[in-house]
PDB file of N, CA and C in Angstrom:
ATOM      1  N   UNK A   1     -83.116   0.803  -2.734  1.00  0.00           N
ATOM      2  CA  UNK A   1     -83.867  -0.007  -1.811  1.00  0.00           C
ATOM      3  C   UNK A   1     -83.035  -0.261  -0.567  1.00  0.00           C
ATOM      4  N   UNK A   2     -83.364   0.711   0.239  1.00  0.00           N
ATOM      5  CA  UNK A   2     -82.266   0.425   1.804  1.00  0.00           C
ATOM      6  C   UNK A   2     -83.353   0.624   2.651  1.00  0.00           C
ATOM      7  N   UNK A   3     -82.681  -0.326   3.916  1.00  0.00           N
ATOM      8  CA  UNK A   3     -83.829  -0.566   5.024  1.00  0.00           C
ATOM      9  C   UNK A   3     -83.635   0.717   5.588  1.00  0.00           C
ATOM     10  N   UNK A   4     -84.922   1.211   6.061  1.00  0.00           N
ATOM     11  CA  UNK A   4     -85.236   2.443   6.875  1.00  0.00           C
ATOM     12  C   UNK A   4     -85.970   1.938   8.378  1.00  0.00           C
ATOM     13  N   UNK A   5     -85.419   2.683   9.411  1.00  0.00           N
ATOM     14  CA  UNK A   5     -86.038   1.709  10.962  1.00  0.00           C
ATOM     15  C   UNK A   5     -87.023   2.744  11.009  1.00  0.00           C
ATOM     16  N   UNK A   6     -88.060   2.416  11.569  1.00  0.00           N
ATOM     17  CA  UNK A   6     -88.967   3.580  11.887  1.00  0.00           C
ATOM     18  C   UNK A   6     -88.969   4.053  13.268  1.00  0.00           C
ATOM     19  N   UNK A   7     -89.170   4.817  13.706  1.00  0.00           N
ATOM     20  CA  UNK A   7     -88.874   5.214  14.790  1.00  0.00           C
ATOM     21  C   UNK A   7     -89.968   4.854  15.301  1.00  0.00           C
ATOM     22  N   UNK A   8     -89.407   5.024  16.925  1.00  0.00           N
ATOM     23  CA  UNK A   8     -90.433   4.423  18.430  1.00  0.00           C
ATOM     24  C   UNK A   8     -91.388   5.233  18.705  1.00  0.00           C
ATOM     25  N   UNK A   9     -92.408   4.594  18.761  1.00  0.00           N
ATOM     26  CA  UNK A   9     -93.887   5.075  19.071  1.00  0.00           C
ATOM     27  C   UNK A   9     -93.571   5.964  20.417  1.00  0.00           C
ATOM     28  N   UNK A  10     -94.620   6.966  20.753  1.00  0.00           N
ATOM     29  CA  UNK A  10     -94.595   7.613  21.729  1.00  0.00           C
ATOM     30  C   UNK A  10     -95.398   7.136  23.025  1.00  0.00           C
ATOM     31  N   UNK A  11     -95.103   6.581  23.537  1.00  0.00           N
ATOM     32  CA  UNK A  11     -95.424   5.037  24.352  1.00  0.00           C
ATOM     33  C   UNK A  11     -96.236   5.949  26.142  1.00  0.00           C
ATOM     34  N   UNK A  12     -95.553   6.836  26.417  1.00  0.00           N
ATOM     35  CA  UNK A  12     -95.967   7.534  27.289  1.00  0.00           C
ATOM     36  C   UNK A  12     -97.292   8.038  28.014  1.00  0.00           C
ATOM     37  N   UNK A  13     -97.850   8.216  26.811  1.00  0.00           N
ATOM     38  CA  UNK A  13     -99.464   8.608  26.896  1.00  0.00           C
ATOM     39  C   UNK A  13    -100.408   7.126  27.680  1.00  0.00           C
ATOM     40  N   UNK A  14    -100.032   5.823  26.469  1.00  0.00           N
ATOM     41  CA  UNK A  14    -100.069   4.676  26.859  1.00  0.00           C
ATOM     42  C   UNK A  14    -100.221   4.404  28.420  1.00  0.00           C
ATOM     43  N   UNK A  15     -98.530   4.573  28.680  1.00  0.00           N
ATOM     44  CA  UNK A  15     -98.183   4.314  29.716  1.00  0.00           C
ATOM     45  C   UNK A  15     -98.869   4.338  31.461  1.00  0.00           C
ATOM     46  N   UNK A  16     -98.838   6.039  30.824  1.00  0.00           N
ATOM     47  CA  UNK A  16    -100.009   6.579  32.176  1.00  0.00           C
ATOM     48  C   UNK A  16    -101.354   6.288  32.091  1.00  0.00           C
ATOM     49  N   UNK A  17    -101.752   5.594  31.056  1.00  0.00           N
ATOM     50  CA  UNK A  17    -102.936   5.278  30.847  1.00  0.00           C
ATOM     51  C   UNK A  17    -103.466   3.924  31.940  1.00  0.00           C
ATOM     52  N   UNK A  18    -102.181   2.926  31.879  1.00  0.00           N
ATOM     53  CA  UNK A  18    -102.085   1.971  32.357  1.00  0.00           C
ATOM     54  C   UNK A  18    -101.695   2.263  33.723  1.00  0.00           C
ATOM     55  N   UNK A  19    -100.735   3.347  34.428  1.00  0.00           N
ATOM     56  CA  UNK A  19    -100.938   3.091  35.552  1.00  0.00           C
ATOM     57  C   UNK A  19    -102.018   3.598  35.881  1.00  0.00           C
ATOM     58  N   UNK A  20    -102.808   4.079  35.309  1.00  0.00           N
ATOM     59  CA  UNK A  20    -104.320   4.980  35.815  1.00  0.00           C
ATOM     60  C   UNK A  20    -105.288   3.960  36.066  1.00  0.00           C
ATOM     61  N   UNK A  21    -105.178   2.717  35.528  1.00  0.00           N
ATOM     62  CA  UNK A  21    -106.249   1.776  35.492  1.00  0.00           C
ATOM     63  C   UNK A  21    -105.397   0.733  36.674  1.00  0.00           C
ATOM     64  N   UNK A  22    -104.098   0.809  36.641  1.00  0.00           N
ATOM     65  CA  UNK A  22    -103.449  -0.461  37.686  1.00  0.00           C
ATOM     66  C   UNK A  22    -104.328   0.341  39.032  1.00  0.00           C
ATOM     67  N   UNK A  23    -103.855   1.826  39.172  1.00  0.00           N
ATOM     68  CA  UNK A  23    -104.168   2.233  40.163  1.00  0.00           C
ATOM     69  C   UNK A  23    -105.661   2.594  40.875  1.00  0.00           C
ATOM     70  N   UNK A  24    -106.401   2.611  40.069  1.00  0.00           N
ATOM     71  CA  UNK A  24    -107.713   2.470  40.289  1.00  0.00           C
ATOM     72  C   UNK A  24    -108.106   1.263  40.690  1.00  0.00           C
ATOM     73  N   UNK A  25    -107.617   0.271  39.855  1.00  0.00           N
ATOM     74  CA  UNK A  25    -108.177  -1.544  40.219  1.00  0.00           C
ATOM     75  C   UNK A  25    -107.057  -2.193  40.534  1.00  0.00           C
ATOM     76  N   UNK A  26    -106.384  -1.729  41.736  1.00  0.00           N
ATOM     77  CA  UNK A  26    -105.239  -3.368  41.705  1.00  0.00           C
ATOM     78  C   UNK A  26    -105.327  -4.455  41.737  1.00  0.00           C
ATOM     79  N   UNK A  27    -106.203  -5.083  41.684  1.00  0.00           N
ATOM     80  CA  UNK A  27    -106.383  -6.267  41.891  1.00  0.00           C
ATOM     81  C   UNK A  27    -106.529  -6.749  40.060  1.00  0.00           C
ATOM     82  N   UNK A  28    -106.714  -5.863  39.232  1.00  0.00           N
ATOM     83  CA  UNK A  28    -107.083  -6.208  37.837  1.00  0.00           C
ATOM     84  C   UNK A  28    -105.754  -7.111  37.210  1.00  0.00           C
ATOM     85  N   UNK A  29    -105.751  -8.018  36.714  1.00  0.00           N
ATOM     86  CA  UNK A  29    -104.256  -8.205  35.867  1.00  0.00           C
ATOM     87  C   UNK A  29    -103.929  -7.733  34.517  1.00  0.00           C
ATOM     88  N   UNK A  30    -103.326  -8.537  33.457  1.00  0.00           N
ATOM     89  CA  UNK A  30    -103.320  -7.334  32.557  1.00  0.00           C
ATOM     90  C   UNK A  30    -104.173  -7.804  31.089  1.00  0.00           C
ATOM     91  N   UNK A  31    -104.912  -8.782  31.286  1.00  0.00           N
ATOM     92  CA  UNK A  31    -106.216  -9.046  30.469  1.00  0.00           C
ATOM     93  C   UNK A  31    -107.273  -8.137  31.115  1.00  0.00           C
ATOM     94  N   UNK A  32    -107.275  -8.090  32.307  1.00  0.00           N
ATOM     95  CA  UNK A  32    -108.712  -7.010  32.486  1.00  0.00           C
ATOM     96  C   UNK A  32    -108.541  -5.580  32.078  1.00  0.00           C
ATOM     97  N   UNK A  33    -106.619  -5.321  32.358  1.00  0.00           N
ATOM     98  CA  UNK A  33    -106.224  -3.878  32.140  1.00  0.00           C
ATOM     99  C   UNK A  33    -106.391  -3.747  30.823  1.00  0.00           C
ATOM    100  N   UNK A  34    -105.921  -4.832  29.955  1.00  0.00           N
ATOM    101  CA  UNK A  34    -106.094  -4.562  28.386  1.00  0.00           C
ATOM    102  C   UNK A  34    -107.779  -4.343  27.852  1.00  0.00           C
ATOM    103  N   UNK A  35    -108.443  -4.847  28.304  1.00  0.00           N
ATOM    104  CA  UNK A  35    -110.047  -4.520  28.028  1.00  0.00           C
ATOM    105  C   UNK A  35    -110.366  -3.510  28.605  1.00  0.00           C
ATOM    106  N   UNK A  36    -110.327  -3.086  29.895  1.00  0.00           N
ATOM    107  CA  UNK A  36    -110.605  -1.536  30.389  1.00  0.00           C
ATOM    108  C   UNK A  36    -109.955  -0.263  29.591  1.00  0.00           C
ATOM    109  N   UNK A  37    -108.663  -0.363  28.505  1.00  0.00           N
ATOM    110  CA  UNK A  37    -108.068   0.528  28.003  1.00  0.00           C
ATOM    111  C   UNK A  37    -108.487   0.021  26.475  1.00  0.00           C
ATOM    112  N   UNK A  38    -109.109  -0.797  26.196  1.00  0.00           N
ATOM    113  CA  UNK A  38    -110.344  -0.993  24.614  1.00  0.00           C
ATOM    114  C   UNK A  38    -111.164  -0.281  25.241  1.00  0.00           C
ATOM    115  N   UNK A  39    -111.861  -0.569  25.776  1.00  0.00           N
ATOM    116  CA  UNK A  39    -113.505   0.208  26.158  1.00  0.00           C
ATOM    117  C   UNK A  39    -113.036   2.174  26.725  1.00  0.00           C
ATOM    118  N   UNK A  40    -111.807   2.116  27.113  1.00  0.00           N
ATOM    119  CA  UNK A  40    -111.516   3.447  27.096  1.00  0.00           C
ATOM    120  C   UNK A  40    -110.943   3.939  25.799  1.00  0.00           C
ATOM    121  N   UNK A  41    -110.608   3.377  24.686  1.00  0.00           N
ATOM    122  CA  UNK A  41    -110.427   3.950  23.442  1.00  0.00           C
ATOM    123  C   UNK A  41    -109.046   4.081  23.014  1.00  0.00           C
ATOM    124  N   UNK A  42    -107.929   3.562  24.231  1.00  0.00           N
ATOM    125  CA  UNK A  42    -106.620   3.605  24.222  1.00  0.00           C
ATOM    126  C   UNK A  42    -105.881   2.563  23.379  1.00  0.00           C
ATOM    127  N   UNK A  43    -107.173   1.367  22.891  1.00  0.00           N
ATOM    128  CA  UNK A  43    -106.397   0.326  21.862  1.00  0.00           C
ATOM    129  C   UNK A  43    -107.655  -0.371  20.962  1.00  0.00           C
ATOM    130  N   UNK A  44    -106.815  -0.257  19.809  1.00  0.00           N
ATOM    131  CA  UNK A  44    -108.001  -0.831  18.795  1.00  0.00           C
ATOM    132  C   UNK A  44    -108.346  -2.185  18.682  1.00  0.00           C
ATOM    133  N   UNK A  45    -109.824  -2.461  18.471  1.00  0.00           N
ATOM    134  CA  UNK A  45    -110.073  -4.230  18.815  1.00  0.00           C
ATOM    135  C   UNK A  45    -109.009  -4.645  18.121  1.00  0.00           C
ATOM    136  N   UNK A  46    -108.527  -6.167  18.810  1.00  0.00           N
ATOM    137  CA  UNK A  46    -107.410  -6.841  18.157  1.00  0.00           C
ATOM    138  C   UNK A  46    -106.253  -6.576  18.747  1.00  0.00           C
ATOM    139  N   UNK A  47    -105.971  -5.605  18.807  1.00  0.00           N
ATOM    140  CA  UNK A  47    -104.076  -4.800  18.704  1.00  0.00           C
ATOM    141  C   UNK A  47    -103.833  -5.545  20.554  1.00  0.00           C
ATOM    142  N   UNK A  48    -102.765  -6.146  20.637  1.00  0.00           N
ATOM    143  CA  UNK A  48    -102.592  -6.334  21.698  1.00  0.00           C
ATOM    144  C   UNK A  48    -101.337  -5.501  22.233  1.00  0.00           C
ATOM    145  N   UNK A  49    -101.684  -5.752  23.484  1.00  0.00           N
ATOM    146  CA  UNK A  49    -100.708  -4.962  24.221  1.00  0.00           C
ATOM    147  C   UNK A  49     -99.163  -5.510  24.725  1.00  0.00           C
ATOM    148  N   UNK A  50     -98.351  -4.934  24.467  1.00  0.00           N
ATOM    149  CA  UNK A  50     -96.746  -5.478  24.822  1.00  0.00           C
ATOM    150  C   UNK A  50     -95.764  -4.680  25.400  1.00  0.00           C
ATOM    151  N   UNK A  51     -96.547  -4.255  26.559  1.00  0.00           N
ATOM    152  CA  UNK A  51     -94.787  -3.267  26.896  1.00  0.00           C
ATOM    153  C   UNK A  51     -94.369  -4.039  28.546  1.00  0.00           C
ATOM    154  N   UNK A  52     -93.470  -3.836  28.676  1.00  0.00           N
ATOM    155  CA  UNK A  52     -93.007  -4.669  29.826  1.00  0.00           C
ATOM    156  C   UNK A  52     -92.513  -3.248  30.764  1.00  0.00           C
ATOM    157  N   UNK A  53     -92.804  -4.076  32.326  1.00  0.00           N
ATOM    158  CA  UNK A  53     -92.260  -2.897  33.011  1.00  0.00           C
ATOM    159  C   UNK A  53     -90.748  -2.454  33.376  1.00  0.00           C
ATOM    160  N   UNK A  54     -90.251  -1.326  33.351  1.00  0.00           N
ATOM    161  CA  UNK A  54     -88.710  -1.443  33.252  1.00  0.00           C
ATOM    162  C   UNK A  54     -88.137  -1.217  34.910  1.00  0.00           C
TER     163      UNK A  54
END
């Protein structure tokens, strides 16, 4: 019984997903961005979103 880390999601796809929607609507913040990328299929009801910009 030893801890195993799982490795990091492939976050990228995500990513450009989100600037695709910043850049279309700037004015959106990131409750409207998070519902425009549900209704686009990029996140399942519930799952919230957490990545910060670097």
């Amino acid at each position: 019984m030893y801890y195993h880390a799982r490795g990091q999601p492939d976050e990228s796809e995500l990513k450009a997903a989100i600037a695709g929607v910043a850049g279309a609507y700037p004015t959106y913040g990131y409750r409207r961005i998070t519902a425009q990328l549900q209704r686009q299929g990029y996140l399942e009801f519930g799952l919230s979103l957490n990545l910060q910009t670097e």
